[in-house]
N, C-alpha and C. Protein backbone atom coordinates (compact mmCIF):
# COMPACT_ATOMS: atom_id res chain seq x y z
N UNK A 1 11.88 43.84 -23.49
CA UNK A 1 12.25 42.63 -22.81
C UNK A 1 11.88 42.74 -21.33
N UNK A 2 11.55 42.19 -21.10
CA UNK A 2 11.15 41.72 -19.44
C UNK A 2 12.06 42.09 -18.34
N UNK A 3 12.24 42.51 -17.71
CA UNK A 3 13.44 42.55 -16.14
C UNK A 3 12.96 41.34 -15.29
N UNK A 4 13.68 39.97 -15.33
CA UNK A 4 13.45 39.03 -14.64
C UNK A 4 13.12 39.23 -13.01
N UNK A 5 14.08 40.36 -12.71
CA UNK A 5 13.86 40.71 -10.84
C UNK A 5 12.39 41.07 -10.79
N UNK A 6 12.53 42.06 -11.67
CA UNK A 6 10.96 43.16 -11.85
C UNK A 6 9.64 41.94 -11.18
N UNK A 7 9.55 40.96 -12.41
CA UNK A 7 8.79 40.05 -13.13
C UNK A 7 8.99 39.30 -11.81
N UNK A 8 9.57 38.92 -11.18
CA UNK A 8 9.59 37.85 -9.70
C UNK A 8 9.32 38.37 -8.67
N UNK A 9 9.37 39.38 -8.59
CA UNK A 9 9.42 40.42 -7.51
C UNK A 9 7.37 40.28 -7.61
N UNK A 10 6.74 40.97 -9.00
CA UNK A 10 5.29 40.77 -9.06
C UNK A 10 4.65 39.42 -8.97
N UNK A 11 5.47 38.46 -9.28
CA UNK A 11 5.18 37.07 -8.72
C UNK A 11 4.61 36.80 -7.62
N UNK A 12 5.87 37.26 -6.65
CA UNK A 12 5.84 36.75 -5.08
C UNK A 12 4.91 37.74 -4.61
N UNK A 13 4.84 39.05 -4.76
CA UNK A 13 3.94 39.88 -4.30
C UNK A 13 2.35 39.39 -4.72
N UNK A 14 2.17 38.88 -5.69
CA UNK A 14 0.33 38.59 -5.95
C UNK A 14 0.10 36.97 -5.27
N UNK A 15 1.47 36.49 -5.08
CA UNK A 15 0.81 34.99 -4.36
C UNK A 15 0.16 35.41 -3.18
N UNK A 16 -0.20 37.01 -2.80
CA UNK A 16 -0.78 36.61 -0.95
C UNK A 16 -1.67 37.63 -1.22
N UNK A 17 -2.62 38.10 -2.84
CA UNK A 17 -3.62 38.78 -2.96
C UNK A 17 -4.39 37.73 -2.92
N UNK A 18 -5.56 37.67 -2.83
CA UNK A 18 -7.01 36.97 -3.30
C UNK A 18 -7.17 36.79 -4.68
N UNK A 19 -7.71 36.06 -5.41
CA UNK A 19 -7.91 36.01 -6.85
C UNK A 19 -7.97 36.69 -7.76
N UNK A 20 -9.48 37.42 -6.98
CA UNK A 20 -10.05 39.03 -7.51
C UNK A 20 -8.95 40.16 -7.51
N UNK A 21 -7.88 40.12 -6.64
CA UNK A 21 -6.90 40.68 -6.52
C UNK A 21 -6.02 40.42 -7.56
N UNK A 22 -5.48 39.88 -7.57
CA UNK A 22 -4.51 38.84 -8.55
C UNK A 22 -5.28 39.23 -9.75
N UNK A 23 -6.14 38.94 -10.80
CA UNK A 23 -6.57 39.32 -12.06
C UNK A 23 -6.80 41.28 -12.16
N UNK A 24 -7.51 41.24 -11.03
CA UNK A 24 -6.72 42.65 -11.00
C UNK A 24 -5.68 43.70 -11.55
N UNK A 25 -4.24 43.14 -10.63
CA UNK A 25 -3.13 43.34 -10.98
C UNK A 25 -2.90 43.17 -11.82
N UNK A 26 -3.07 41.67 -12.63
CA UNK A 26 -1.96 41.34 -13.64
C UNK A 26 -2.72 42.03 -14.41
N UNK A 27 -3.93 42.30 -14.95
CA UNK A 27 -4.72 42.76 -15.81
C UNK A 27 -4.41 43.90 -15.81
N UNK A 28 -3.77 45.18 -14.88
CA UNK A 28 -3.01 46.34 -14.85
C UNK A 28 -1.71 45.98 -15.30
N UNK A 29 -0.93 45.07 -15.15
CA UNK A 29 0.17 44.66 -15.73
C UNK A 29 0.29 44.51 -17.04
N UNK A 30 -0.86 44.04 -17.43
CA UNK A 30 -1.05 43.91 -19.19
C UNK A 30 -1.15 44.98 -19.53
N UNK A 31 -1.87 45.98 -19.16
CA UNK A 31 -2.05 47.08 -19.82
C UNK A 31 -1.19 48.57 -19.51
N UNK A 32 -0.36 48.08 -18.71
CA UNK A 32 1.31 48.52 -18.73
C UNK A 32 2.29 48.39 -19.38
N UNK A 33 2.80 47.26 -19.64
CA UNK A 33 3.51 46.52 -19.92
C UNK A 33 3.67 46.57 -21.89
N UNK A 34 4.79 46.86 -21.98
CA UNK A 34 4.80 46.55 -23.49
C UNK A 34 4.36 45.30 -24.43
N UNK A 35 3.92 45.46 -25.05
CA UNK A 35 3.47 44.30 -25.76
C UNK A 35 2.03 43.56 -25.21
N UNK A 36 1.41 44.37 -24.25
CA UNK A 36 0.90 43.71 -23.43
C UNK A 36 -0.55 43.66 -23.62
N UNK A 37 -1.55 42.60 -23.70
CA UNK A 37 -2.88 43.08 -24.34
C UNK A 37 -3.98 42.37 -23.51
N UNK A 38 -4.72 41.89 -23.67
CA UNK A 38 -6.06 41.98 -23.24
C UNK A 38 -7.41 41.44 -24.08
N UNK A 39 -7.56 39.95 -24.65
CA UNK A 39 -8.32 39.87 -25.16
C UNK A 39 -9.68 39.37 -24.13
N UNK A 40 -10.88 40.04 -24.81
CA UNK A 40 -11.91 39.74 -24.28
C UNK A 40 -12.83 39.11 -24.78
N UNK A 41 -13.31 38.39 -24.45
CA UNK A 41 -14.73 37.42 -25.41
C UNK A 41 -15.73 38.29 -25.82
N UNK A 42 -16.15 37.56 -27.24
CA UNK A 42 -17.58 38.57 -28.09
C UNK A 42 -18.87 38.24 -27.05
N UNK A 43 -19.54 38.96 -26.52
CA UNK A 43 -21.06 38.15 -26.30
C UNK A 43 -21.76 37.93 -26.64
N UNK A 44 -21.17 38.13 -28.14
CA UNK A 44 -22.43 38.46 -29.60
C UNK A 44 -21.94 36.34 -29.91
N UNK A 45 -20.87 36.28 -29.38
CA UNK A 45 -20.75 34.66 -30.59
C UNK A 45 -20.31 33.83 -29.16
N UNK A 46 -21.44 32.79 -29.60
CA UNK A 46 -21.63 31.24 -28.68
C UNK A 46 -20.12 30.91 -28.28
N UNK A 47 -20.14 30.35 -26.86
CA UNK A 47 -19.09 30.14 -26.51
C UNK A 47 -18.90 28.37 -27.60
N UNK A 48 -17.25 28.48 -27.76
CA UNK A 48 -17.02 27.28 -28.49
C UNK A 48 -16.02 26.04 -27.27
N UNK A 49 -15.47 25.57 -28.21
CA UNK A 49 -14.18 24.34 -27.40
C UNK A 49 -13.02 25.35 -27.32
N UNK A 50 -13.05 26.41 -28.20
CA UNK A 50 -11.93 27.31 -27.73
C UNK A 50 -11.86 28.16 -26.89
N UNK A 51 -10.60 28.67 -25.70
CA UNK A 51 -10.68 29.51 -25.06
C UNK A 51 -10.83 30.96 -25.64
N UNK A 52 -11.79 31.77 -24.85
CA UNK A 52 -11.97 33.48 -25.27
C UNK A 52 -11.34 34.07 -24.50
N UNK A 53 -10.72 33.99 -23.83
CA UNK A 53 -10.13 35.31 -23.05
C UNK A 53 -8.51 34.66 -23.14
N UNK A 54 -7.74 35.67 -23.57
CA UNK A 54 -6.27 35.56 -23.15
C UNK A 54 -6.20 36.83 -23.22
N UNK A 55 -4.55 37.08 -22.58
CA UNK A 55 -3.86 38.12 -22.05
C UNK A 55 -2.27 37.66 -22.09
N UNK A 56 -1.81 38.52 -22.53
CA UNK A 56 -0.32 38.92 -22.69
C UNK A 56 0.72 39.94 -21.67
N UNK A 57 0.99 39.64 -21.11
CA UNK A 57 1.79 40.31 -19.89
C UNK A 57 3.43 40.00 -19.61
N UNK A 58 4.61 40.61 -19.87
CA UNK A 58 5.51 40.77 -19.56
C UNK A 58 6.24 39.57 -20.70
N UNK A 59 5.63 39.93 -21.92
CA UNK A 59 6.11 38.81 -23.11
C UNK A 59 5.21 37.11 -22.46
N UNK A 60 3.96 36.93 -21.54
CA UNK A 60 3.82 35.50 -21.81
C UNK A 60 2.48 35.75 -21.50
N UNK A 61 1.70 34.89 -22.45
CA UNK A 61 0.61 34.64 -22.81
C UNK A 61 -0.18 33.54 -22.35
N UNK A 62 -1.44 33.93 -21.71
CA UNK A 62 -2.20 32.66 -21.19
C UNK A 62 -3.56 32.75 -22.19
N UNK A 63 -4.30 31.62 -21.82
CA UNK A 63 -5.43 31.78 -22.10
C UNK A 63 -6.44 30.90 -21.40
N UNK A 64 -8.09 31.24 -21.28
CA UNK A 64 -9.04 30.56 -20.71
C UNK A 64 -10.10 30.52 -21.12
N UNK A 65 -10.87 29.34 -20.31
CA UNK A 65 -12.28 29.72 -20.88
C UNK A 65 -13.61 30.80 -19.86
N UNK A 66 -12.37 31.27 -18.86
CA UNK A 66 -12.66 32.30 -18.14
C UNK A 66 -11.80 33.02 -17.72
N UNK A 67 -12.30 34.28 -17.08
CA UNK A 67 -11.20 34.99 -16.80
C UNK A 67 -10.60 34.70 -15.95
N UNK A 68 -10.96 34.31 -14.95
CA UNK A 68 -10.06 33.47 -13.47
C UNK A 68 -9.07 32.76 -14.21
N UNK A 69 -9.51 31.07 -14.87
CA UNK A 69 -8.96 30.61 -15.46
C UNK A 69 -7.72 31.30 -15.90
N UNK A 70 -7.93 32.11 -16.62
CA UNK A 70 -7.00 33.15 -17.77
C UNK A 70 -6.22 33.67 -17.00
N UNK A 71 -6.39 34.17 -15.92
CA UNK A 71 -5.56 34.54 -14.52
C UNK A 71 -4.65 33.50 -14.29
N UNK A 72 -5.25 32.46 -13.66
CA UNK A 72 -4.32 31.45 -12.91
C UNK A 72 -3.66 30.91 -13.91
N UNK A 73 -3.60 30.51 -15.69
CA UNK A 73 -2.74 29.76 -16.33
C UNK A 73 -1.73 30.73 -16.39
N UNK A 74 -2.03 32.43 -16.52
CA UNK A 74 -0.99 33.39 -16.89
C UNK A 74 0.03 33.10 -15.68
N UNK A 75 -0.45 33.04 -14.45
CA UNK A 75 0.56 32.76 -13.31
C UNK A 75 0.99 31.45 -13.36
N UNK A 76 0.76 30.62 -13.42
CA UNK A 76 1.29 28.90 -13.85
C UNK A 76 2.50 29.38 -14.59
N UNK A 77 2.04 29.47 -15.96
CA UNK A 77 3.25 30.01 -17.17
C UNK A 77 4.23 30.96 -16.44
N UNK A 78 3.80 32.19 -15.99
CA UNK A 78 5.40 32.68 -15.41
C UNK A 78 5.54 32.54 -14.25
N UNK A 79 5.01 31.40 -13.34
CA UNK A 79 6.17 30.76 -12.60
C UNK A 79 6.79 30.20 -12.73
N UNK A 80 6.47 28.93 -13.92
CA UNK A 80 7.14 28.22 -14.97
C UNK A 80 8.42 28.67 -15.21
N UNK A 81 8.39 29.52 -15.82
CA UNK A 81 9.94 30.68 -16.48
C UNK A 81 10.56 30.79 -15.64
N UNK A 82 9.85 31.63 -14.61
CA UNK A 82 10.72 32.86 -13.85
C UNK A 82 10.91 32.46 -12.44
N UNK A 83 9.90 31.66 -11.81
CA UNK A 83 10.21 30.76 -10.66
C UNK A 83 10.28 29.39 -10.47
N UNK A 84 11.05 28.92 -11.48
CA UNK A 84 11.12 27.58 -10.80
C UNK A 84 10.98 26.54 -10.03
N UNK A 85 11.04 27.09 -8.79
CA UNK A 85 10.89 26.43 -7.76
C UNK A 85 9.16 26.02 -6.83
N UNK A 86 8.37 27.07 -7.90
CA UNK A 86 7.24 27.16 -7.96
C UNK A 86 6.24 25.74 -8.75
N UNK A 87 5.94 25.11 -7.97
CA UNK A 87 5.46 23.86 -8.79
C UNK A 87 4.11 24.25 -9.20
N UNK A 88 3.34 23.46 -9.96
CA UNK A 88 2.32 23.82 -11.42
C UNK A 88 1.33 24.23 -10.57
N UNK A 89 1.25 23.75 -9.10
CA UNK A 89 0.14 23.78 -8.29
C UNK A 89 -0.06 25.21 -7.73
N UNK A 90 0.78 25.74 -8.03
CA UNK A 90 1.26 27.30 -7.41
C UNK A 90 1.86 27.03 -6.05
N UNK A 91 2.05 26.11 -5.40
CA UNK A 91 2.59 25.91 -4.44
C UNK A 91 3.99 25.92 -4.03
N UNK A 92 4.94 26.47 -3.57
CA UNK A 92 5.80 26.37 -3.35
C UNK A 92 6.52 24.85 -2.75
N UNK A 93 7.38 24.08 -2.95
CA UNK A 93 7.64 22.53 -2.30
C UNK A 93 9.09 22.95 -2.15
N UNK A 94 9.26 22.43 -0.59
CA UNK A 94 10.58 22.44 -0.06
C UNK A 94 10.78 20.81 0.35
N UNK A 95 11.70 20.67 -0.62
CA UNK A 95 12.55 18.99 -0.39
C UNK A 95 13.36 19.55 0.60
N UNK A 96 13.58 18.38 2.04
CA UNK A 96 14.51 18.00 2.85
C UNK A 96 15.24 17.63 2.31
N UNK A 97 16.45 17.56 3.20
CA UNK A 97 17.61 16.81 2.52
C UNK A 97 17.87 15.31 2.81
N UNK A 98 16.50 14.87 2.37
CA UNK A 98 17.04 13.01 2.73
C UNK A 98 17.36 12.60 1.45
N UNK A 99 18.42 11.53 1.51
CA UNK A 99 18.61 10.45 0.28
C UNK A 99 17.29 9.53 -0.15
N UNK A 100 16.33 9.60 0.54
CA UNK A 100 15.49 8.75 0.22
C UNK A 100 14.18 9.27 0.30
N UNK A 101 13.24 9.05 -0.80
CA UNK A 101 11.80 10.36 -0.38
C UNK A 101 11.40 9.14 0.75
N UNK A 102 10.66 10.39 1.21
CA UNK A 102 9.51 9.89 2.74
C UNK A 102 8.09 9.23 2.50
N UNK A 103 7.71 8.53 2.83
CA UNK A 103 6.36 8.44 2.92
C UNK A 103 5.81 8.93 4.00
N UNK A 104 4.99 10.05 4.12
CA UNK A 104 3.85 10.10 5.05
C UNK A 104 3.23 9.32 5.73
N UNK A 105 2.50 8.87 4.59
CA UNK A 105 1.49 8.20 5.16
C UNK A 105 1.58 7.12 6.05
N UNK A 106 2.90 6.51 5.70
CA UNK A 106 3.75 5.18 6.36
C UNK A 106 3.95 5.80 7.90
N UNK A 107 4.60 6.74 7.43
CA UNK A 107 5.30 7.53 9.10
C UNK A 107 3.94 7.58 10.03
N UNK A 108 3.03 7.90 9.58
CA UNK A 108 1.67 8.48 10.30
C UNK A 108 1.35 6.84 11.08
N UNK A 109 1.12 6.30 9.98
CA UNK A 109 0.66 4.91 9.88
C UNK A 109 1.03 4.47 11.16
N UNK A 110 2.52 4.49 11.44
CA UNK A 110 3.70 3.39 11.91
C UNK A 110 3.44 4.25 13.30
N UNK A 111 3.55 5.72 13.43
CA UNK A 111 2.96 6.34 14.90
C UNK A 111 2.39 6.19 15.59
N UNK A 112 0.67 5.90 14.73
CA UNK A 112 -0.36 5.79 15.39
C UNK A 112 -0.54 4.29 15.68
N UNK A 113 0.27 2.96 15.23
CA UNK A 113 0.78 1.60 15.91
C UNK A 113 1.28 1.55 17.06
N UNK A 114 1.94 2.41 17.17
CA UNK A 114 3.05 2.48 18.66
C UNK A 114 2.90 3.39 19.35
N UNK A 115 1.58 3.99 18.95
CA UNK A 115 0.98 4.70 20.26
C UNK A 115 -0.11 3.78 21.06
């Protein structure tokens, strides 16, 4: 089973590698990790509509039709789980505390009038 701290802790630490970095790691993570595997595409058979590369890391499974790809959905999926607060974009979003969402663009808009 997974250690949720463990598993968040490698989260926040690969959001400030580089890509190449990031597939890296997790790709050492897979092959740490119990249960953890590593599929690689044949070069012997035509690529299809299906993805060839997935990987299994810390019980969750991505897949792509590249390895980057295969990288970034594996991190999507366990931020999904394990960080919440992590939106699909990989971006972190901090709501203010207004009762009412903001428009930007309005605010910008309405500035550059009354300047």
């Amino acid at each position: 089973m997974t250690d949720t701290a463990q598993l968040r802790e490698f989260l926040e630490t690969i959001t400030e590698f580089t890509p190449t970095a990031q597939a890296s790691a997790i790709t050492h993570e897979a092959g740490n990790t119990q249960g953890g595997e590593i599929i690689f595409p044949n070069p012997d058979t035509p690529k299809g509509l299906r993805p060839s590369w997935r990987i299994t890391a810390h019980g969750i499974t991505a897949s792509g039709f590249t390895q980057m790809e295969m990288i970034q959905n594996w991190i999507r999926r366990a931020n999904k789980l394990y960080r919440p607060e992590v939106e699909a974009d990989g971006f972190i979003s901090w709501h203010l505390p207004y009762g009412i969402p903001r428009n930007d663009a309005e605010e910008i808009g309405n500035a550059c009038a009354t300047a």
